[in-house]
C-alpha atoms as a PDB file:
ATOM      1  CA  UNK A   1     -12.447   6.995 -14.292  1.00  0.00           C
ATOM      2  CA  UNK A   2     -14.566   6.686 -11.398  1.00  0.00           C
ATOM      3  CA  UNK A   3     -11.534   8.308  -8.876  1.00  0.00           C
ATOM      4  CA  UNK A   4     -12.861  11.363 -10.174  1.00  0.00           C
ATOM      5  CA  UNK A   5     -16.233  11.478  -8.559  1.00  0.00           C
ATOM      6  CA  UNK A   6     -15.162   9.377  -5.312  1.00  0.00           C
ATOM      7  CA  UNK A   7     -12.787  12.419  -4.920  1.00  0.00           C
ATOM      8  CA  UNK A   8     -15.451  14.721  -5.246  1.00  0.00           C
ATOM      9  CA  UNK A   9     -17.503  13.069  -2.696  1.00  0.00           C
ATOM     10  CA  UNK A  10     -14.267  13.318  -0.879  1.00  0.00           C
ATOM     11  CA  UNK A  11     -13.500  17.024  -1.116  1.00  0.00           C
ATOM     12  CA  UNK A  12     -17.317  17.392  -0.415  1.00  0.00           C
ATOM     13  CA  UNK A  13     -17.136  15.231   2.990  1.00  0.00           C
ATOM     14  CA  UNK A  14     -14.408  16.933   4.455  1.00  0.00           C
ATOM     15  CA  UNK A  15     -14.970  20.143   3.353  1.00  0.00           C
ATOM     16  CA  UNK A  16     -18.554  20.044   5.298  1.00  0.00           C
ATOM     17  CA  UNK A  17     -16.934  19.025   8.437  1.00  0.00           C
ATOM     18  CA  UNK A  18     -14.721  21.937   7.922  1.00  0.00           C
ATOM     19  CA  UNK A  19     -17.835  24.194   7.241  1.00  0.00           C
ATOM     20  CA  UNK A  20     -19.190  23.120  10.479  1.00  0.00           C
ATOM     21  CA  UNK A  21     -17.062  22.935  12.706  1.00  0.00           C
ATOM     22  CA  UNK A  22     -15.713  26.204  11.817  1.00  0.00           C
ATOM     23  CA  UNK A  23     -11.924  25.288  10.922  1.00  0.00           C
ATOM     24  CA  UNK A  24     -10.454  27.526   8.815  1.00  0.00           C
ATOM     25  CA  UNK A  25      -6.497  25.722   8.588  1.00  0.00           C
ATOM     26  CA  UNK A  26      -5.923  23.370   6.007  1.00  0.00           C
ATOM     27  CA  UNK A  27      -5.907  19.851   6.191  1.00  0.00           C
ATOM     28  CA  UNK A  28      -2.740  17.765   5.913  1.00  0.00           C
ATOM     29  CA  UNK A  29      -3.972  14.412   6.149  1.00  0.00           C
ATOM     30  CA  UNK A  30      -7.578  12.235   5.355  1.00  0.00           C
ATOM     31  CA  UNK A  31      -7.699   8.738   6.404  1.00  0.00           C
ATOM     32  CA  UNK A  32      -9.894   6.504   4.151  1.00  0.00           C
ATOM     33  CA  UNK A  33     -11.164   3.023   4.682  1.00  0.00           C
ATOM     34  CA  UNK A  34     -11.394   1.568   0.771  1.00  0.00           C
ATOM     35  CA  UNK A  35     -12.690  -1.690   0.215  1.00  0.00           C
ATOM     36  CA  UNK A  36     -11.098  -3.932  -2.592  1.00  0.00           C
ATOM     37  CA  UNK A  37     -14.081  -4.256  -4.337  1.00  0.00           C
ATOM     38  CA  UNK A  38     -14.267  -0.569  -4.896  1.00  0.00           C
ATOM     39  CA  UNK A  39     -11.300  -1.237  -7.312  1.00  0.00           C
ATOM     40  CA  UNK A  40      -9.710   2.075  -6.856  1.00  0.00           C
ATOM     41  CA  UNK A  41      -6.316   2.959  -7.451  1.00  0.00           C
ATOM     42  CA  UNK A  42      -4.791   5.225  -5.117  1.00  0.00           C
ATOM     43  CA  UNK A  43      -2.353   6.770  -7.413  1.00  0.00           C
ATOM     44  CA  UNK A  44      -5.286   8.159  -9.820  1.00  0.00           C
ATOM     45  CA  UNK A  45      -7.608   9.172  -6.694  1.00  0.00           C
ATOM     46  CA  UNK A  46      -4.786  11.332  -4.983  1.00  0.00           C
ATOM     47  CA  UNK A  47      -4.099  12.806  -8.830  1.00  0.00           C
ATOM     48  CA  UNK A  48      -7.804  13.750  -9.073  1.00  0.00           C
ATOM     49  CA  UNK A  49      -8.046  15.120  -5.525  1.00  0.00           C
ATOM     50  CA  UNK A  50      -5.094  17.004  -6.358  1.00  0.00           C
ATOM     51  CA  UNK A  51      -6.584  18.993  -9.509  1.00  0.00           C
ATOM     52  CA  UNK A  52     -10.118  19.497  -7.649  1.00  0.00           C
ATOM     53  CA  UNK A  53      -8.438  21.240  -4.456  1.00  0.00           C
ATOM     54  CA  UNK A  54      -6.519  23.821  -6.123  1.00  0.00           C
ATOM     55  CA  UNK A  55      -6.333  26.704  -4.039  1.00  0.00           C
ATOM     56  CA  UNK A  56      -8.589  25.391  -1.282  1.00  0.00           C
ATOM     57  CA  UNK A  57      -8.374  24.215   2.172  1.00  0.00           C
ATOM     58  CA  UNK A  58      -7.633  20.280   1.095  1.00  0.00           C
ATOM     59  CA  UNK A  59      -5.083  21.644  -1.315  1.00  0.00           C
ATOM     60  CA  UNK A  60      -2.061  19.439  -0.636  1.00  0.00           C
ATOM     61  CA  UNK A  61      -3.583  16.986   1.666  1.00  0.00           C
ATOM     62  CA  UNK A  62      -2.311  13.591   1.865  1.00  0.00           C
ATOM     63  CA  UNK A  63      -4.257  10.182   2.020  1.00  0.00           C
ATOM     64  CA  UNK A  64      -3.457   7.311   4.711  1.00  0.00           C
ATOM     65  CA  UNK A  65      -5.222   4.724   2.641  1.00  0.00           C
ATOM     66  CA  UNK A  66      -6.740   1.525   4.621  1.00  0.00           C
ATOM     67  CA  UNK A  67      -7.692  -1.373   2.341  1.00  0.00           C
ATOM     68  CA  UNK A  68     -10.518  -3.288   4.017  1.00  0.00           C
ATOM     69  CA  UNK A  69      -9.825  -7.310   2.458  1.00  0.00           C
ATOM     70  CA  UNK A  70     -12.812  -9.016   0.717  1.00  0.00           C
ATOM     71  CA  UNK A  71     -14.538 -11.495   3.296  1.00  0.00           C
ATOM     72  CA  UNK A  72     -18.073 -12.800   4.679  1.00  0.00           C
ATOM     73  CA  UNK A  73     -18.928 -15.669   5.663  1.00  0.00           C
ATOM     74  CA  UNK A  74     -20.475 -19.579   4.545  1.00  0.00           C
ATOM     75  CA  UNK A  75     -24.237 -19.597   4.356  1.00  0.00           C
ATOM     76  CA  UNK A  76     -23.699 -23.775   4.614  1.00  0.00           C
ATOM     77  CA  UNK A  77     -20.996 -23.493   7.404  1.00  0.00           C
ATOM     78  CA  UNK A  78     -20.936 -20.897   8.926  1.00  0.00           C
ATOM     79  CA  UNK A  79     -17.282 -19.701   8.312  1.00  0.00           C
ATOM     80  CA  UNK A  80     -15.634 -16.794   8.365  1.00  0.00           C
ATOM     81  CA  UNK A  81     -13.301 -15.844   5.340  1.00  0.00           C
ATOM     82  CA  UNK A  82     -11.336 -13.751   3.364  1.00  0.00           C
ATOM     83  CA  UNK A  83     -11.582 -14.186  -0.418  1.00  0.00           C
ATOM     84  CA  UNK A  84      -9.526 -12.876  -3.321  1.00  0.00           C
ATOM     85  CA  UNK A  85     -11.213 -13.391  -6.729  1.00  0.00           C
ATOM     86  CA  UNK A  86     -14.193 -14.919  -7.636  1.00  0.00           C
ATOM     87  CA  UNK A  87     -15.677 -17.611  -7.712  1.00  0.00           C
ATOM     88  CA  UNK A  88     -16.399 -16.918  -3.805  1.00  0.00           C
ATOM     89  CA  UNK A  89     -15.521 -20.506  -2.134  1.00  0.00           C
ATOM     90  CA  UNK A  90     -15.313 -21.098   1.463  1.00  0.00           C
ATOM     91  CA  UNK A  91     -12.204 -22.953   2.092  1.00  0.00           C
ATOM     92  CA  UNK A  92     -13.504 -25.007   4.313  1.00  0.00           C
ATOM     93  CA  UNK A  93     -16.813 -26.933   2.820  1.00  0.00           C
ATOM     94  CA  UNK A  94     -16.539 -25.912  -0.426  1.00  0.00           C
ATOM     95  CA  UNK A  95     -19.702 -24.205  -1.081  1.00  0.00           C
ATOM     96  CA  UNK A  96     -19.998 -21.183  -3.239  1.00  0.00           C
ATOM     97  CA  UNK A  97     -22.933 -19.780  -0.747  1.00  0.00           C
ATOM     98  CA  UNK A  98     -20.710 -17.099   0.811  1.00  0.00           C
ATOM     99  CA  UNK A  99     -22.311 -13.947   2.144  1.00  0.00           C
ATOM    100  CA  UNK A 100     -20.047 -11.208   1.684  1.00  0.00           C
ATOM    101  CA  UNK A 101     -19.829  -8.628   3.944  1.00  0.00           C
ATOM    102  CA  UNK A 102     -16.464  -6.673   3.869  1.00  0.00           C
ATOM    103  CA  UNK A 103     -14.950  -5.134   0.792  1.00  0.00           C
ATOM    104  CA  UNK A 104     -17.082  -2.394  -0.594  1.00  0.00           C
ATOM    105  CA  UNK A 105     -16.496  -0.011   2.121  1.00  0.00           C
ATOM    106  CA  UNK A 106     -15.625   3.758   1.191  1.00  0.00           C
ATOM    107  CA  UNK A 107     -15.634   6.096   3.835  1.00  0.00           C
ATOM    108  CA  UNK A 108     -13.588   9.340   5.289  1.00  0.00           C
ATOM    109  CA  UNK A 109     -12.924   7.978   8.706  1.00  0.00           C
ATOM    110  CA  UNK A 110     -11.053  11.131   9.730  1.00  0.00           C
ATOM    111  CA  UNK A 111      -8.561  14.207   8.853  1.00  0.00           C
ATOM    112  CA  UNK A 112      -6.166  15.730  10.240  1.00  0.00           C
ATOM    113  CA  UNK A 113      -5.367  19.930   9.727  1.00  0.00           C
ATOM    114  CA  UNK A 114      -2.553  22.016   9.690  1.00  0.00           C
ATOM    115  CA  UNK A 115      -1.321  23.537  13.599  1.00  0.00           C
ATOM    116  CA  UNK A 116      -1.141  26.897  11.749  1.00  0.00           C
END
């Protein structure tokens, strides 16, 4: 279950910015950009966050997950796509030279705390 450690790196993130920016509410909400190739699901990440946070500053915080689509673009053509599964073909010469470039992102873009 790799959740487990991307919600480590998580907690870790946010709880840094917290650190220095000296912000001492908790946090309600962390918006993530998650690429589909990271193959995460968001039910088991917000379970593991949940258990790791106990009694901390992220305890309770929500996600606002954004799924970044799986895309690049032809080598031969030149255009743009998304793609869903492999084999990678560009719908519109056919070649399976695509040079992907979105879908493995995984990043804490922001978070919001508590106005207590």
């Amino acid at each position: 279950m790799h959740e487990l450690g991307i919600a480590a790196e998580i907690q870790k993130i946010v709880t840094e910015a917290l650190e220095k920016n000296a912000i001492t509410t908790r946090v309600i909400l962390i918006r993530l950009d998650i690429g589909e190739m990271r193959q995460l699901v968001p039910d088991a990440l917000e379970f593991c966050f949940a258990g790791i946070t106990k009694g901390s500053q992220l305890e309770g915080a929500q996600f606002e997950i954004t799924t970044i689509s799986l895309s690049g673009t032809c080598e031969g053509c030149g255009t743009a796509a998304v793609v869903n599964e492999p084999p990678f073909i560009c719908p519109e010469c056919g070649s399976r030279k695509l040079k992907i470039e979105k879908g493995f992102e995984l990043a804490v873009k922001s978070f919001e705390v508590a106005d207590d």
